[in-house]
Protein backbone atom coordinates (compact mmCIF):
# COMPACT_ATOMS: atom_id res chain seq x y z
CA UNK A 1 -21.14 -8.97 33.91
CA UNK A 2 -18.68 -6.80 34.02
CA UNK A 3 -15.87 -8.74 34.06
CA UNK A 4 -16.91 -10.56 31.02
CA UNK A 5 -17.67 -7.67 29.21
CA UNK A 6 -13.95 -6.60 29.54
CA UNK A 7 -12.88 -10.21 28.42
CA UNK A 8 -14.46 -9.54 24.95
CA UNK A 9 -12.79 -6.12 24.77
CA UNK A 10 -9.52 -8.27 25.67
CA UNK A 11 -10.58 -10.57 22.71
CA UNK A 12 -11.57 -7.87 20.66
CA UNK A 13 -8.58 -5.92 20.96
CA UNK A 14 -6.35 -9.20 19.93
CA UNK A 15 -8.43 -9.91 16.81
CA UNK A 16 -8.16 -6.78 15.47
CA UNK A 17 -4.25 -6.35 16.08
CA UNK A 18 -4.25 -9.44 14.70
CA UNK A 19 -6.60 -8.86 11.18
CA UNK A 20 -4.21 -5.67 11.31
CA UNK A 21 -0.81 -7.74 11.42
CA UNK A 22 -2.33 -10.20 8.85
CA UNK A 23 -3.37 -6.82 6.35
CA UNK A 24 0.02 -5.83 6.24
CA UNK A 25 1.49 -9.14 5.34
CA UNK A 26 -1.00 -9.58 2.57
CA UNK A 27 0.02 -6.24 1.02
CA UNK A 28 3.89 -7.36 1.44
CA UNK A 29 2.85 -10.46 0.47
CA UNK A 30 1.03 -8.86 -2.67
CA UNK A 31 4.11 -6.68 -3.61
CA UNK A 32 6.64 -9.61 -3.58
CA UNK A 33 4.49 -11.01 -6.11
CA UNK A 34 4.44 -8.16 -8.22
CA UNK A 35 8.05 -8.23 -8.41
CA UNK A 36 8.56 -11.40 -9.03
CA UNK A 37 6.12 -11.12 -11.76
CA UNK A 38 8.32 -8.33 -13.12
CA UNK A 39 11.05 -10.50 -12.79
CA UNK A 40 9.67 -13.77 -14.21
CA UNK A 41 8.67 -11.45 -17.38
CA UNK A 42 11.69 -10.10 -18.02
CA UNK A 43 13.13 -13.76 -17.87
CA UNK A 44 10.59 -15.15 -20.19
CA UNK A 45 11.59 -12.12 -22.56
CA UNK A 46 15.35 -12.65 -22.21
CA UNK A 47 14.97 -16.45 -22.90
CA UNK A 48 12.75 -15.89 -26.01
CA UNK A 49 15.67 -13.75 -27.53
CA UNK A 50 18.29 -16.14 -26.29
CA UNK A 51 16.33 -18.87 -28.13
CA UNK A 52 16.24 -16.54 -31.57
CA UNK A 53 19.75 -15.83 -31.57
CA UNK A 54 20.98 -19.34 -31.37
CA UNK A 55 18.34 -20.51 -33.71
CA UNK A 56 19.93 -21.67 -36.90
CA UNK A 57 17.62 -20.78 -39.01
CA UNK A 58 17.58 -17.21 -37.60
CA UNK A 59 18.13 -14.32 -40.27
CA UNK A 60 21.29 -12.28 -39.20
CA UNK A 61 19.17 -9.70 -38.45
CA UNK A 62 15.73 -8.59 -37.25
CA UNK A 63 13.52 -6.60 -39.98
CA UNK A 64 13.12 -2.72 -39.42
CA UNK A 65 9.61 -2.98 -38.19
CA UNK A 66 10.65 -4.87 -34.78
């Protein structure tokens, strides 16, 4: 009884260093996204002004209000 009694405390012990490992790459895992998110923004942004400058029919200019 005993002995299997430590064998789940064994067991125990490994799940939760594992659920603890697996936390911390979720929350790394969580901030790459963020960044790339960031990143995939800014990119979207940069494009959409590329594409308005080369436009031909593009005023030379952008109005006041922008």
């Amino acid at each position: 009884m005993e002995n299997e009694i430590e064998k789940l405390e064994v067991k125990i012990s490994y799940l939760e260093k594992q659920n603890e490992d697996l936390s911390d790459m979720i929350y790394s895992l969580e901030e790459d996204l963020k960044r790339e998110k960031k990143r995939v923004d800014f990119l979207e942004r940069k494009i959409g002004d590329l594409i308005e400058e080369l436009s031909p029919d593009r005023p030379s200019r952008k109005p006041p209000h922008y």
